[in-house]
PDB file of N, CA and C in Angstrom:
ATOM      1  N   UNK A   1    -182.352 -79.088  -3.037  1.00  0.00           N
ATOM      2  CA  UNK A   1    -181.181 -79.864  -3.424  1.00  0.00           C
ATOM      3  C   UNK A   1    -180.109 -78.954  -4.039  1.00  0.00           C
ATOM      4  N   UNK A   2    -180.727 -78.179  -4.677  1.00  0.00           N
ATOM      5  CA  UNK A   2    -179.755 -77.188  -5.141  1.00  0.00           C
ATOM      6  C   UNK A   2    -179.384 -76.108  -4.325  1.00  0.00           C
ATOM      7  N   UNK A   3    -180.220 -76.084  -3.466  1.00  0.00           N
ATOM      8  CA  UNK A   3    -178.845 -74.717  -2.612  1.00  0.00           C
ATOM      9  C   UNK A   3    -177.884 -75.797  -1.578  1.00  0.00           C
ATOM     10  N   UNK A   4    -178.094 -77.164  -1.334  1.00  0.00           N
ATOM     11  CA  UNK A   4    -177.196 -77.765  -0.484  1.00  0.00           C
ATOM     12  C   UNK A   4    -176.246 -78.214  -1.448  1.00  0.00           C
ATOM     13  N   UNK A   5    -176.439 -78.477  -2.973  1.00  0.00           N
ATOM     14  CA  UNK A   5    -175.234 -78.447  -3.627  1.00  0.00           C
ATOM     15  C   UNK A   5    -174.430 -77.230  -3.864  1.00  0.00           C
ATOM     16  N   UNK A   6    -174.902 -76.276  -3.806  1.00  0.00           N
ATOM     17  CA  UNK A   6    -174.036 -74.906  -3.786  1.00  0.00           C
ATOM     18  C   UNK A   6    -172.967 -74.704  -2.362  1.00  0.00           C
ATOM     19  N   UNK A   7    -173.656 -74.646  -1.382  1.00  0.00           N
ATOM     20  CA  UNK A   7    -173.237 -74.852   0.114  1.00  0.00           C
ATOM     21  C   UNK A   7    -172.346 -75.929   0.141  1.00  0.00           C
ATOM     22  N   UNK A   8    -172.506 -76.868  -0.043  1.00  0.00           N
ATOM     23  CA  UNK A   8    -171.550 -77.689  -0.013  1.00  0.00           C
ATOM     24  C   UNK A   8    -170.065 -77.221  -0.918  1.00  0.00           C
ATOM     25  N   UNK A   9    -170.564 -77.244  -2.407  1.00  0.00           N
ATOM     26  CA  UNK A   9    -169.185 -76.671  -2.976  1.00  0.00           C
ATOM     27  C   UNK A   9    -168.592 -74.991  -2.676  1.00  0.00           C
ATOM     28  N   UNK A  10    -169.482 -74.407  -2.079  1.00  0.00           N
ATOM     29  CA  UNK A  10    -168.489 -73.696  -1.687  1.00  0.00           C
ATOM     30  C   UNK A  10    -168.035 -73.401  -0.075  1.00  0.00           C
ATOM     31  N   UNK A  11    -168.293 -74.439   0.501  1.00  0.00           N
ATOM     32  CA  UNK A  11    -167.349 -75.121   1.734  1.00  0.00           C
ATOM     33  C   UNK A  11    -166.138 -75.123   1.171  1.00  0.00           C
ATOM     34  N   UNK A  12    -166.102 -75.875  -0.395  1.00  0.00           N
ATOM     35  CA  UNK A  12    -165.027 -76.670  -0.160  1.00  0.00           C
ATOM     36  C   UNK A  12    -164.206 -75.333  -1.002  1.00  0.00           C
ATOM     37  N   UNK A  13    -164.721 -74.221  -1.230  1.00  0.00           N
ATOM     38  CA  UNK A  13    -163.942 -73.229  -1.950  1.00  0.00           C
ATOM     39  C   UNK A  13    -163.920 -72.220  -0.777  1.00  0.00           C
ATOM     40  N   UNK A  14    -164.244 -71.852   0.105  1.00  0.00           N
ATOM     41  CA  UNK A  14    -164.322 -71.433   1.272  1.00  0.00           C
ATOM     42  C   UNK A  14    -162.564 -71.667   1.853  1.00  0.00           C
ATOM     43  N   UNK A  15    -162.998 -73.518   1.991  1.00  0.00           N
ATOM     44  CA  UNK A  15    -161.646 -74.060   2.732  1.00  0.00           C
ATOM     45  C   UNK A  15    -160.441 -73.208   1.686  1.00  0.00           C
ATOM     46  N   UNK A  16    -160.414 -74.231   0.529  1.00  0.00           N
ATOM     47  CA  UNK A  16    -159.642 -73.849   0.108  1.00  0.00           C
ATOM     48  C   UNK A  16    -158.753 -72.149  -0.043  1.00  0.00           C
ATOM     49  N   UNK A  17    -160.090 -71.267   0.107  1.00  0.00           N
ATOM     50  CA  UNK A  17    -159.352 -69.784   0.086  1.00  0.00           C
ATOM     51  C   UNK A  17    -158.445 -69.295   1.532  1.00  0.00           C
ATOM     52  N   UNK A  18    -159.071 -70.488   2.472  1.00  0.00           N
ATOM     53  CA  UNK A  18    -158.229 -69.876   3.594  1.00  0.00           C
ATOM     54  C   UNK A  18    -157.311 -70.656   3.882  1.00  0.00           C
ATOM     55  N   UNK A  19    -156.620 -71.665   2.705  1.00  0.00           N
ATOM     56  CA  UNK A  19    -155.819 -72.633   2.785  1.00  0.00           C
ATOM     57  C   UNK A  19    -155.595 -73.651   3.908  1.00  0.00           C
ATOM     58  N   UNK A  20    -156.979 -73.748   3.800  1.00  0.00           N
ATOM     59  CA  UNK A  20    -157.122 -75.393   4.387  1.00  0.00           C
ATOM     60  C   UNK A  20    -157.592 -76.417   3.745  1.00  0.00           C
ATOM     61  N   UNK A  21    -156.233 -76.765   3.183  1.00  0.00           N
ATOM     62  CA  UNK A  21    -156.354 -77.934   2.042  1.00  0.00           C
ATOM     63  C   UNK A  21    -157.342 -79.262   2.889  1.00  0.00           C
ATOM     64  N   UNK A  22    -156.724 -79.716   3.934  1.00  0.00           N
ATOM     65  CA  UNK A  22    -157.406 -81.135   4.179  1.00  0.00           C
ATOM     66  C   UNK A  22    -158.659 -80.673   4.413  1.00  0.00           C
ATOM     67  N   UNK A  23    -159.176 -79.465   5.208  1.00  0.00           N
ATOM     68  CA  UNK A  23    -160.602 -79.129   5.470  1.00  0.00           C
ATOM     69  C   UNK A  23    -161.181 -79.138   4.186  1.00  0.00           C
ATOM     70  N   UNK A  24    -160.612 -78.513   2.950  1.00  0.00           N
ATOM     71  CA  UNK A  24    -161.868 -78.637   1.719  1.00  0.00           C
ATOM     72  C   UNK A  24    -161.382 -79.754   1.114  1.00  0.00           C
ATOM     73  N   UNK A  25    -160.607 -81.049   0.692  1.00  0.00           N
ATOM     74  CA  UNK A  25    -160.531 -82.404   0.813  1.00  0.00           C
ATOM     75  C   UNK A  25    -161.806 -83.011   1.501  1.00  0.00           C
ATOM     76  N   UNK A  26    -161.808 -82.472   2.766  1.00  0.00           N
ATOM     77  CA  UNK A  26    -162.607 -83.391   3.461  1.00  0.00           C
ATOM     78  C   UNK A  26    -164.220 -82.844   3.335  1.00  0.00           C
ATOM     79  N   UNK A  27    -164.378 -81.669   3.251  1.00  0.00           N
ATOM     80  CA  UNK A  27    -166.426 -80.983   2.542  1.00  0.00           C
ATOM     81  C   UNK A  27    -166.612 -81.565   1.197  1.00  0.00           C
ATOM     82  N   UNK A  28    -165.085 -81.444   0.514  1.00  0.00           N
ATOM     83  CA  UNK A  28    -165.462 -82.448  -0.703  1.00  0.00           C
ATOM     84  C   UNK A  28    -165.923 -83.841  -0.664  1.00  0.00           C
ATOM     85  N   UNK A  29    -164.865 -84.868   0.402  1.00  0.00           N
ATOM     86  CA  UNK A  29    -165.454 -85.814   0.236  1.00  0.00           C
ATOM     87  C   UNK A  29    -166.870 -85.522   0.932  1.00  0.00           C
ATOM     88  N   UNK A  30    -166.986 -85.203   2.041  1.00  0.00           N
ATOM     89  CA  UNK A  30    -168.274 -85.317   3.122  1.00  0.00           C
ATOM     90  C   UNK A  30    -168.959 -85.077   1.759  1.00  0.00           C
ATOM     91  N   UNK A  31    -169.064 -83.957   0.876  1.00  0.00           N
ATOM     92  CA  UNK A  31    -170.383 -84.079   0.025  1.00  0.00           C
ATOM     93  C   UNK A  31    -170.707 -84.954  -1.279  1.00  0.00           C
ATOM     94  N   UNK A  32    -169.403 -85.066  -1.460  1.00  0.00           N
ATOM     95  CA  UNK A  32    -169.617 -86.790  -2.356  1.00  0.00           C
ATOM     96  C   UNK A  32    -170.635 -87.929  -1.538  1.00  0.00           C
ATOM     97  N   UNK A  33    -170.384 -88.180  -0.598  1.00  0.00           N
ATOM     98  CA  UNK A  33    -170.576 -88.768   0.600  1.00  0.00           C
ATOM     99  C   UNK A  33    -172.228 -88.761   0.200  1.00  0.00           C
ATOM    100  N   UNK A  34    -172.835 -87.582   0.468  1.00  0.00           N
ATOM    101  CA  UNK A  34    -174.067 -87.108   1.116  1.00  0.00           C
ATOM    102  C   UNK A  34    -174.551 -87.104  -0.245  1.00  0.00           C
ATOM    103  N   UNK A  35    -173.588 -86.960  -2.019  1.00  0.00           N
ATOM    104  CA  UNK A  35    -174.726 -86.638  -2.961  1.00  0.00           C
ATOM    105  C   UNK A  35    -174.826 -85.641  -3.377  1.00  0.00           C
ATOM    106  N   UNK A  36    -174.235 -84.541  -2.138  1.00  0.00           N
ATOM    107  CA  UNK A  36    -174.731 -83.479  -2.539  1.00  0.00           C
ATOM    108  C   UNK A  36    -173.849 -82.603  -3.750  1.00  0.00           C
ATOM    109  N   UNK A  37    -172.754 -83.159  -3.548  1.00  0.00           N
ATOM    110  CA  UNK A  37    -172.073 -82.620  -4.794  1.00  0.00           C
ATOM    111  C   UNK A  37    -171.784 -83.510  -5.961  1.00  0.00           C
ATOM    112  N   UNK A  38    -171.826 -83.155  -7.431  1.00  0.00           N
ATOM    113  CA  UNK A  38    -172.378 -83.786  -8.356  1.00  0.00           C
ATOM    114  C   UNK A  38    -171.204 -84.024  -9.118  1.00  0.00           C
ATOM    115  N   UNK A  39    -170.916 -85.154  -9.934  1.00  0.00           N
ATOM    116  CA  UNK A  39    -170.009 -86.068 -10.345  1.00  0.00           C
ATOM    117  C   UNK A  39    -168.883 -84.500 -11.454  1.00  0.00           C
ATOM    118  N   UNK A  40    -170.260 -83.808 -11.916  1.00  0.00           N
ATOM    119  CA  UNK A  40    -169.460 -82.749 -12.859  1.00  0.00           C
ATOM    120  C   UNK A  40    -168.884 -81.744 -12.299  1.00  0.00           C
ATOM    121  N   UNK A  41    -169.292 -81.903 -10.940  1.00  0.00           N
ATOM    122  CA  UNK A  41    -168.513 -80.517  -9.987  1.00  0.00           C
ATOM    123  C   UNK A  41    -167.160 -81.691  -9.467  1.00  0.00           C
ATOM    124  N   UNK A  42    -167.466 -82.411  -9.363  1.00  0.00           N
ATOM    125  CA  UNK A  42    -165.604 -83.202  -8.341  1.00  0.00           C
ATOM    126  C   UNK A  42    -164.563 -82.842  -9.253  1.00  0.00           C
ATOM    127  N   UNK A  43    -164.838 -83.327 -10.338  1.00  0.00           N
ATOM    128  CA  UNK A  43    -163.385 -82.934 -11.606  1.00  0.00           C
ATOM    129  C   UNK A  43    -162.882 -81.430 -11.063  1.00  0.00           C
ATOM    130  N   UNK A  44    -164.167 -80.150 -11.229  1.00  0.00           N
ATOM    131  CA  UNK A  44    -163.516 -79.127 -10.871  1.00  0.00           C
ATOM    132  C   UNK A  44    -162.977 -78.583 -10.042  1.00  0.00           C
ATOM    133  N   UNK A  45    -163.577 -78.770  -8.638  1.00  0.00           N
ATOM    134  CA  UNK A  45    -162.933 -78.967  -7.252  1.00  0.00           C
ATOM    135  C   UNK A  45    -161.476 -79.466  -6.682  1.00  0.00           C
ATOM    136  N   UNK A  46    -161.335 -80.905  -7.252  1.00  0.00           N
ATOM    137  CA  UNK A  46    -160.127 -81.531  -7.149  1.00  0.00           C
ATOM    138  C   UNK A  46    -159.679 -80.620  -7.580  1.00  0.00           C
ATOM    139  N   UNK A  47    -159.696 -79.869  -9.026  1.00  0.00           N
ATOM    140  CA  UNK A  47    -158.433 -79.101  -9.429  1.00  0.00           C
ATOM    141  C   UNK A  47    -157.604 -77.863  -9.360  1.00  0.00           C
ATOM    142  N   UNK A  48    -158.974 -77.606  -8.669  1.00  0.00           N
ATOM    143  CA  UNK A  48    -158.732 -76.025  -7.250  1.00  0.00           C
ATOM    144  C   UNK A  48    -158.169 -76.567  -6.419  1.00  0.00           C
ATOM    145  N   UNK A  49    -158.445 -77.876  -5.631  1.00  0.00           N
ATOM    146  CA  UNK A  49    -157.758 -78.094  -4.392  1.00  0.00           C
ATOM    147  C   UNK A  49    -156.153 -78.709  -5.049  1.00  0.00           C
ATOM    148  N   UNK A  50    -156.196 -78.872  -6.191  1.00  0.00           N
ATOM    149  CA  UNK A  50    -154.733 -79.527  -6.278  1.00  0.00           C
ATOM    150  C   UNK A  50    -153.969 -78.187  -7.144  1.00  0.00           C
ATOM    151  N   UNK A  51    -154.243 -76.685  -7.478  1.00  0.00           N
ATOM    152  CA  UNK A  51    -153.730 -76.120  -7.579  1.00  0.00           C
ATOM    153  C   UNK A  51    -153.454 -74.958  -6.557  1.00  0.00           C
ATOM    154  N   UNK A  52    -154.308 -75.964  -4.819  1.00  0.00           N
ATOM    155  CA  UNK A  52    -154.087 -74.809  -3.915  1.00  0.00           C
ATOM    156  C   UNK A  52    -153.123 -75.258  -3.351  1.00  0.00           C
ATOM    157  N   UNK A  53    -152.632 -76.640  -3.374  1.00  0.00           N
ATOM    158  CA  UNK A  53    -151.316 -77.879  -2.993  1.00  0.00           C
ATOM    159  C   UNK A  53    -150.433 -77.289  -3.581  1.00  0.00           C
ATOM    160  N   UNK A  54    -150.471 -77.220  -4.936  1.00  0.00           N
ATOM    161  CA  UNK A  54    -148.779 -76.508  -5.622  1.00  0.00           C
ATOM    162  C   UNK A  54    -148.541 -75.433  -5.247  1.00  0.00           C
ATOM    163  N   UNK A  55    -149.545 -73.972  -5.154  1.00  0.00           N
ATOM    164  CA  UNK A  55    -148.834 -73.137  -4.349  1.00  0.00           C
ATOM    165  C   UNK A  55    -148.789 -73.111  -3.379  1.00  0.00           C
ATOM    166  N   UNK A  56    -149.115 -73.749  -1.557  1.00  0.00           N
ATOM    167  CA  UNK A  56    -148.923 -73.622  -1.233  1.00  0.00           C
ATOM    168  C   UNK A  56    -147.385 -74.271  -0.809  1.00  0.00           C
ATOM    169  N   UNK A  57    -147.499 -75.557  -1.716  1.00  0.00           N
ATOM    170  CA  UNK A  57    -146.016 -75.977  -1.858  1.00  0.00           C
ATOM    171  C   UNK A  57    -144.643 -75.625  -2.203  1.00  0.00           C
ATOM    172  N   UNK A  58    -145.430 -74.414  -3.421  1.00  0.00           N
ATOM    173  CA  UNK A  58    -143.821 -73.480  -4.172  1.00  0.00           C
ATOM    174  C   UNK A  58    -144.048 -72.530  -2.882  1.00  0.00           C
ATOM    175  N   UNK A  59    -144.679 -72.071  -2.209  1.00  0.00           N
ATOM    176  CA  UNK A  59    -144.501 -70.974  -1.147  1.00  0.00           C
ATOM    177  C   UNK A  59    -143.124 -71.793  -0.172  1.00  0.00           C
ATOM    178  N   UNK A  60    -143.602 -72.877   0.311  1.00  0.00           N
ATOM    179  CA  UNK A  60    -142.678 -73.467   1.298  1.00  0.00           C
ATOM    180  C   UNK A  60    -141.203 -73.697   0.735  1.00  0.00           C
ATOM    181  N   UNK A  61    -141.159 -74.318  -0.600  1.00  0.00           N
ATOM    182  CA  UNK A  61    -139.909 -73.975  -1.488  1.00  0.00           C
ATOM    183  C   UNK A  61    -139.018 -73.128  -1.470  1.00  0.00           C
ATOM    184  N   UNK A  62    -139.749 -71.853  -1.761  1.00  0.00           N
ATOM    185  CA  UNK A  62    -139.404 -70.304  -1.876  1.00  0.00           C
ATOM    186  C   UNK A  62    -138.426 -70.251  -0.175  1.00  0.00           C
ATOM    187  N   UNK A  63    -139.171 -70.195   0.103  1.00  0.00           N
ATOM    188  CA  UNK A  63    -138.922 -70.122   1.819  1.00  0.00           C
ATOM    189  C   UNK A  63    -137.606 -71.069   2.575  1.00  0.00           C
ATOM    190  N   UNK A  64    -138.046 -72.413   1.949  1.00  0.00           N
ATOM    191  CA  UNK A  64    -136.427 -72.987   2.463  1.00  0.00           C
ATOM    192  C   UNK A  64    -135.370 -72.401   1.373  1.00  0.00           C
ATOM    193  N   UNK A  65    -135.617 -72.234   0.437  1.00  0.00           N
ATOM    194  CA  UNK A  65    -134.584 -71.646  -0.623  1.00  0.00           C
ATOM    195  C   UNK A  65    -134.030 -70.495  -0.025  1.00  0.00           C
ATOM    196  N   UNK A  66    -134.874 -69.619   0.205  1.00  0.00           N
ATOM    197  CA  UNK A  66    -134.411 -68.149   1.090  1.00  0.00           C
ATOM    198  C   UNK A  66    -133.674 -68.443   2.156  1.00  0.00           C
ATOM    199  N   UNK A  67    -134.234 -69.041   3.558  1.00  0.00           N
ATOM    200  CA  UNK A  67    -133.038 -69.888   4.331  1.00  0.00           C
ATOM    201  C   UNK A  67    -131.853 -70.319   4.074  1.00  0.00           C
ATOM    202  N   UNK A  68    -132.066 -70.773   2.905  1.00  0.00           N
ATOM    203  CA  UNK A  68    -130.553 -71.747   2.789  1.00  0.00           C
ATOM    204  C   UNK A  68    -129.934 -70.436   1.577  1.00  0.00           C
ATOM    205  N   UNK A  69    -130.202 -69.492   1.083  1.00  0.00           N
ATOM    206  CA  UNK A  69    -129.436 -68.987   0.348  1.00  0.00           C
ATOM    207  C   UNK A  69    -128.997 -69.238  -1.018  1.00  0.00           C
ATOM    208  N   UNK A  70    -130.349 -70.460  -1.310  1.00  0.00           N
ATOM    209  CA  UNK A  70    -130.209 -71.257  -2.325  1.00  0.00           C
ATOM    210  C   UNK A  70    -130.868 -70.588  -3.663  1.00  0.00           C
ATOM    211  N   UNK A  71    -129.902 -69.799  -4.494  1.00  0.00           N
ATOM    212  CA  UNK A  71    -129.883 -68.868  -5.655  1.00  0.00           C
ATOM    213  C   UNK A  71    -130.889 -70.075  -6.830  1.00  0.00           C
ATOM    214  N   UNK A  72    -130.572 -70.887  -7.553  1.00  0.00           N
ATOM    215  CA  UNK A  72    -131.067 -72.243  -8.153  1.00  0.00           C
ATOM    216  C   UNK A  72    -131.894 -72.374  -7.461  1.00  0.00           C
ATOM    217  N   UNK A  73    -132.410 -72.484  -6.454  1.00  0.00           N
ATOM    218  CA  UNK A  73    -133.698 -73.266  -5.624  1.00  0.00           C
ATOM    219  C   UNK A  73    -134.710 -71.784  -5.781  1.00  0.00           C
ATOM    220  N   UNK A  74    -134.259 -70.511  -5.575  1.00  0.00           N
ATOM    221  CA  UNK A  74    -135.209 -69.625  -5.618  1.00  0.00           C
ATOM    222  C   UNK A  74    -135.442 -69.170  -6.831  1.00  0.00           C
ATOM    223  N   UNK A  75    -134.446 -69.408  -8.288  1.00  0.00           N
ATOM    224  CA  UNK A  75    -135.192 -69.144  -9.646  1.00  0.00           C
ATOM    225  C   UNK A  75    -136.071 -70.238  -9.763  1.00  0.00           C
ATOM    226  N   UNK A  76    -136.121 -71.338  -9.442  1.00  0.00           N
ATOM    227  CA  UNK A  76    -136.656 -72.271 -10.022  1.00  0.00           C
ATOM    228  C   UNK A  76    -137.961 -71.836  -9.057  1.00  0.00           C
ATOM    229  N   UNK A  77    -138.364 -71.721  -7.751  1.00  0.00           N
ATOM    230  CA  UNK A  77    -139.389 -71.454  -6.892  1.00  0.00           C
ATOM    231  C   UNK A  77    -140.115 -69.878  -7.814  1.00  0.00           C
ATOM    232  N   UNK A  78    -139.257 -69.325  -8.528  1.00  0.00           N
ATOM    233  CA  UNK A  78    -139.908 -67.798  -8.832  1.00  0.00           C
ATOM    234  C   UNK A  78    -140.701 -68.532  -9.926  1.00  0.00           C
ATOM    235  N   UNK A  79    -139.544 -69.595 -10.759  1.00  0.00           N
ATOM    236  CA  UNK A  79    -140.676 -69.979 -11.968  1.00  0.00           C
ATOM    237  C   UNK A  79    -141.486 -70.364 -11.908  1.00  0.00           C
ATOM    238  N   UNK A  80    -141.871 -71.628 -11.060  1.00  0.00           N
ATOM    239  CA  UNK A  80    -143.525 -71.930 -10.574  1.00  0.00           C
ATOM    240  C   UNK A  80    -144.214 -71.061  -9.963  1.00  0.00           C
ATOM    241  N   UNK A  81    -143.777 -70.170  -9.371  1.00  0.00           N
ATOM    242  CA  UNK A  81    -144.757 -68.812  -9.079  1.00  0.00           C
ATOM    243  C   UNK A  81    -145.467 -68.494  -9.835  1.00  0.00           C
ATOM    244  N   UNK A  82    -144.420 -68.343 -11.333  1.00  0.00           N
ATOM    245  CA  UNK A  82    -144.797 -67.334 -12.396  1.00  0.00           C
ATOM    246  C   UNK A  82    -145.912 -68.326 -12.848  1.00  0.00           C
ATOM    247  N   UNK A  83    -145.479 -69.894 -13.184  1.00  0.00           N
ATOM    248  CA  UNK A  83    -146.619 -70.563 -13.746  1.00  0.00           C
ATOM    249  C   UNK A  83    -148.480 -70.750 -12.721  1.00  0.00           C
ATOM    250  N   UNK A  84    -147.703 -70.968 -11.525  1.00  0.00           N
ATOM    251  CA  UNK A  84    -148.997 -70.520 -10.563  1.00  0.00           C
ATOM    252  C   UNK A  84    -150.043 -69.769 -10.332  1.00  0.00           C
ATOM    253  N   UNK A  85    -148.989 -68.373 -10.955  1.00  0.00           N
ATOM    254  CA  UNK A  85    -149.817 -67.042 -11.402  1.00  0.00           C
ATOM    255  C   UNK A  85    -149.614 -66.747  -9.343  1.00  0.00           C
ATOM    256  N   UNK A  86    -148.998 -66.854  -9.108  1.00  0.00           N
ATOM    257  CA  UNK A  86    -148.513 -67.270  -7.136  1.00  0.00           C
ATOM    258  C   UNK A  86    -148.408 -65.650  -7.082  1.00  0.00           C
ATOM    259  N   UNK A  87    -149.200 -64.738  -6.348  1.00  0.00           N
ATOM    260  CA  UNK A  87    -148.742 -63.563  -5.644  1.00  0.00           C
ATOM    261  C   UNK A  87    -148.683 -63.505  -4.129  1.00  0.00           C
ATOM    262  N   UNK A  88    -147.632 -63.039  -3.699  1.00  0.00           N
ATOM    263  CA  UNK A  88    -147.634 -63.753  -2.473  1.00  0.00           C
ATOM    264  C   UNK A  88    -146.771 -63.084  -1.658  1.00  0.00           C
ATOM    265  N   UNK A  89    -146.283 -62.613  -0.276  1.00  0.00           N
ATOM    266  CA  UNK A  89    -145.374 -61.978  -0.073  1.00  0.00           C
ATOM    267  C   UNK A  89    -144.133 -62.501   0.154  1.00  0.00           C
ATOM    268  N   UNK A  90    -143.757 -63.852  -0.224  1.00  0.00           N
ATOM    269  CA  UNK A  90    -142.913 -64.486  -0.120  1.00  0.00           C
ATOM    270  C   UNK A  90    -142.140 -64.438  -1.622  1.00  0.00           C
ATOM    271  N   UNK A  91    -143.136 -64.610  -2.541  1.00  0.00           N
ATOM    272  CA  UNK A  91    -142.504 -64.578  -3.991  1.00  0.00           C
ATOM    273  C   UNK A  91    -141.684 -63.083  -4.048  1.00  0.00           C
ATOM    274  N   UNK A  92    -142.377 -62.148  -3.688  1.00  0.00           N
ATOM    275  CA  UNK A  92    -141.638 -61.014  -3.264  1.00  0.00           C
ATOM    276  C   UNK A  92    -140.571 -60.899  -3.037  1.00  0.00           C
ATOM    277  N   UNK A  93    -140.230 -61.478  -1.617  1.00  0.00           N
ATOM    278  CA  UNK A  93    -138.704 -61.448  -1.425  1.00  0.00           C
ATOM    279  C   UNK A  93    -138.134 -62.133  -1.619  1.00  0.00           C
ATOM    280  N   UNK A  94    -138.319 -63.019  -2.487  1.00  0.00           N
ATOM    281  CA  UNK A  94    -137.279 -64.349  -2.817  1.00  0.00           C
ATOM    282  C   UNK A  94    -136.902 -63.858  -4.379  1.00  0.00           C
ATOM    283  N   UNK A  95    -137.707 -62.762  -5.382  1.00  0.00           N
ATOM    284  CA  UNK A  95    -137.119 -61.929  -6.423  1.00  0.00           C
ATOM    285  C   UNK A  95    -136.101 -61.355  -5.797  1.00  0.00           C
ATOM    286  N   UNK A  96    -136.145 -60.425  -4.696  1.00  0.00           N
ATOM    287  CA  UNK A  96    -135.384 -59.460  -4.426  1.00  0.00           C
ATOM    288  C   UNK A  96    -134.389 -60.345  -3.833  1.00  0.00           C
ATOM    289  N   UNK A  97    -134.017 -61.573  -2.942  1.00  0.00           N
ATOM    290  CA  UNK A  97    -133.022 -62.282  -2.543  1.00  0.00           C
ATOM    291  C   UNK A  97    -132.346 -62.599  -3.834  1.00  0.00           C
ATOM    292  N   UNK A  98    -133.299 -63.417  -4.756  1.00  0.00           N
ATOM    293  CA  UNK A  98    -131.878 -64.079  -5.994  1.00  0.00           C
ATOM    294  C   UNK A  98    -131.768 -62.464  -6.585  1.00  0.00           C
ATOM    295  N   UNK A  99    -132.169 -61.512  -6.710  1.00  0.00           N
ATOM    296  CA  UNK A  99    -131.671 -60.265  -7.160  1.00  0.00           C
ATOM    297  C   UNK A  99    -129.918 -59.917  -6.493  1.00  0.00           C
ATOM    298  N   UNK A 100    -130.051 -60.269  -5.598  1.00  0.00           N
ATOM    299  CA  UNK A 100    -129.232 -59.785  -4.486  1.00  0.00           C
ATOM    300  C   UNK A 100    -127.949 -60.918  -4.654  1.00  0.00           C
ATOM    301  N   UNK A 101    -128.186 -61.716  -4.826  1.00  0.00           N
ATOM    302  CA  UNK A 101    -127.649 -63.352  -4.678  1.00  0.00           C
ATOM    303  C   UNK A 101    -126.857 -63.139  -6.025  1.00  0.00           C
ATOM    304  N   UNK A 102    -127.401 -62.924  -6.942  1.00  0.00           N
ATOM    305  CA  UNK A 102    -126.910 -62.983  -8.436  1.00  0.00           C
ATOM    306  C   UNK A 102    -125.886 -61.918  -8.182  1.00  0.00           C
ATOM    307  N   UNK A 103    -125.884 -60.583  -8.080  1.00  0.00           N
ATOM    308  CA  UNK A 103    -125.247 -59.579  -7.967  1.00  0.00           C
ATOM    309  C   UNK A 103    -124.367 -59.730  -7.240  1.00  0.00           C
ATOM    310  N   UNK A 104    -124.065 -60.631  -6.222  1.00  0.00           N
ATOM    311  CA  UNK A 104    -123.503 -61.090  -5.187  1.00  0.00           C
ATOM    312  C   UNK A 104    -121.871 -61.657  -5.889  1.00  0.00           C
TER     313      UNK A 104
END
């Protein structure tokens, strides 16, 4: 029982590292489902999978901000980076764009 609760949660940390949010959503539920994952592991899970949602969300941010040239849209995208702890190669150039933008 205990190595299919391990296996199971780290499906769902698996998914999550290769940012496939709905795939580890869904090993999570499947192992709720089955039991195999235990009421004190869901709290922690959800909150990996809902801090793999915000960055991959400030990434997409970052990114239309860069498109559009949007100086305000990319400090504010650097700051949830910063709170994300987000390294990324996008956070990258969206410093060096509002760098550029500001100076501008």
């Amino acid at each position: 029982a205990a190595r299919v609760r391990e296996r199971r949660i780290q499906a769902v940390r698996d998914a999550v590292t290769a940012g496939q949010i709905l795939e580890a959503k869904h090993a999570l539920d499947e192992g709720i489902d089955l039991g195999a994952i235990l009421p004190e592991d869901v709290g922690k899970l959800r909150v990996v999978i809902r801090h793999a949602e915000a960055r991959t969300e400030c990434r997409k941010e970052l990114s239309r901000a860069l498109v559009r040239g949007d100086l305000p849209g990319l400090q504010h995208g650097i700051e949830q980076a910063g709170k994300l702890k987000l390294e990324h190669p996008v956070v990258t150039v969206a410093h060096g764009a509002a760098e550029d933008l500001d100076s501008a």
